[in-house]
C-alpha atoms as a PDB file:
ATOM      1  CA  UNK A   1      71.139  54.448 194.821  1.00  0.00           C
ATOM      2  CA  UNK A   2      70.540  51.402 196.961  1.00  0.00           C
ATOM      3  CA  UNK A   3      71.684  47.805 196.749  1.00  0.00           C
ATOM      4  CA  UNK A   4      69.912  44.956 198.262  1.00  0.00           C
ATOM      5  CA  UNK A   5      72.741  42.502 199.024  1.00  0.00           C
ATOM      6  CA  UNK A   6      71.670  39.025 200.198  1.00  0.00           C
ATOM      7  CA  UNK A   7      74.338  37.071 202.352  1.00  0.00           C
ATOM      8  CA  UNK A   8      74.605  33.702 203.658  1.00  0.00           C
ATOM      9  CA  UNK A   9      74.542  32.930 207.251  1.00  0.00           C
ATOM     10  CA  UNK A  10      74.519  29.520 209.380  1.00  0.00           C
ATOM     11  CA  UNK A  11      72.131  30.044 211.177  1.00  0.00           C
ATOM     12  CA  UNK A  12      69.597  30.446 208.280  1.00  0.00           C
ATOM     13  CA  UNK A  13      70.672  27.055 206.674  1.00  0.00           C
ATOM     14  CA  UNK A  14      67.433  25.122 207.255  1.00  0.00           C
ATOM     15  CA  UNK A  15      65.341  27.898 205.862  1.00  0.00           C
ATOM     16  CA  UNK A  16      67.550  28.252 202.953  1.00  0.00           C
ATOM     17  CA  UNK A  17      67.412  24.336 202.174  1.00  0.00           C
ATOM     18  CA  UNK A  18      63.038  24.329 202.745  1.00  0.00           C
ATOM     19  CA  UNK A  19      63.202  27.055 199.910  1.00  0.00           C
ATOM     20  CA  UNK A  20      65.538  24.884 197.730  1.00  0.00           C
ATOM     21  CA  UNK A  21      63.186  22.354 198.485  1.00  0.00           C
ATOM     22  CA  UNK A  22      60.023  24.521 197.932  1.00  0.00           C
ATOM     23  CA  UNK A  23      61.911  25.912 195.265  1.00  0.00           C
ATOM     24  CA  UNK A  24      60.894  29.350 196.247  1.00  0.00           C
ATOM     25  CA  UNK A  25      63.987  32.001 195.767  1.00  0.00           C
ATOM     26  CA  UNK A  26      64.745  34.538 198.633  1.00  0.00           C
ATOM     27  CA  UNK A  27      63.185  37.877 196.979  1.00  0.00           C
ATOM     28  CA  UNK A  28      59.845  35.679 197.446  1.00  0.00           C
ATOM     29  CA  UNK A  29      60.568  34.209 200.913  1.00  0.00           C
ATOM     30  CA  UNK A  30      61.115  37.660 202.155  1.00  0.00           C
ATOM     31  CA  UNK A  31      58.058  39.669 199.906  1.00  0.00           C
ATOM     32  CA  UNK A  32      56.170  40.777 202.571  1.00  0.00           C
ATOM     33  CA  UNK A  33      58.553  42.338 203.907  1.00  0.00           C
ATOM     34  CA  UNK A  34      60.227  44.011 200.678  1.00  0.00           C
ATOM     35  CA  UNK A  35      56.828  45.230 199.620  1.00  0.00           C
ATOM     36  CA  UNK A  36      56.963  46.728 203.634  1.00  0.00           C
ATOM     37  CA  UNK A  37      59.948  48.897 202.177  1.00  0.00           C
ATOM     38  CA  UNK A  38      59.745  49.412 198.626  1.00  0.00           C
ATOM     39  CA  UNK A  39      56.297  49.149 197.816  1.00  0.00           C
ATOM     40  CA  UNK A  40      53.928  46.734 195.371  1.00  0.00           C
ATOM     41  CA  UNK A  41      55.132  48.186 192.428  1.00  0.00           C
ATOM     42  CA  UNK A  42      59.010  47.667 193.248  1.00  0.00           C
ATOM     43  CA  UNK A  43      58.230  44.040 194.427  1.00  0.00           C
ATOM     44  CA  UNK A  44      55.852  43.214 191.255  1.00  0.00           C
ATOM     45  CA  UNK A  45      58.757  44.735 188.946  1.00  0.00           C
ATOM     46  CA  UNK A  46      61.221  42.187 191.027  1.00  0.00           C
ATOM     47  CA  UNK A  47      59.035  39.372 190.379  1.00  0.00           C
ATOM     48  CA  UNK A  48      58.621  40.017 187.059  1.00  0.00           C
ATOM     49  CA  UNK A  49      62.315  40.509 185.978  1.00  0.00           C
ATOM     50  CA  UNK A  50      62.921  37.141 188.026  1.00  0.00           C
ATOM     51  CA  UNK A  51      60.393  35.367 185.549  1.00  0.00           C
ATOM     52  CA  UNK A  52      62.059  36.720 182.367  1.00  0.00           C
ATOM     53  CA  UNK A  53      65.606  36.265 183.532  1.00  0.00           C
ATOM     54  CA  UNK A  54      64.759  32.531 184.580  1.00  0.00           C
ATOM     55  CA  UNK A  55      62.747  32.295 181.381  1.00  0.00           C
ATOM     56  CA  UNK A  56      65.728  33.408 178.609  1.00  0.00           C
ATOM     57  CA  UNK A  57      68.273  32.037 180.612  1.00  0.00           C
ATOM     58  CA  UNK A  58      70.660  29.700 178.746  1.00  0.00           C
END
């Protein structure tokens, strides 16, 4: 099994506040290169379980 952990870090501040801004979550800020190392079909899968969570969430 593997975990994809996502941490914050100073240093990444301003790109973290453009995305809140662009509202444009980290999976998608970083597809390229998850697609690099899991493929198209683990990133589409990603994308779409994003949608439905954000979509049925209370």
């Amino acid at each position: 099994m593997e975990i994809i952990n996502y941490e914050r870090w100073d240093i990444c501040s301003a790109a973290c506040e453009l995305g809140k801004q662009e509202q444009m979550p980290v999976y998608r800020f970083v597809k390229n290169a998850l697609i690099r190392k899991y493929g198209e079909a683990f990133y589409e899968t990603l994308d779409a379980t994003a949608q439905h969570l954000k979509n049925t969430a209370p």
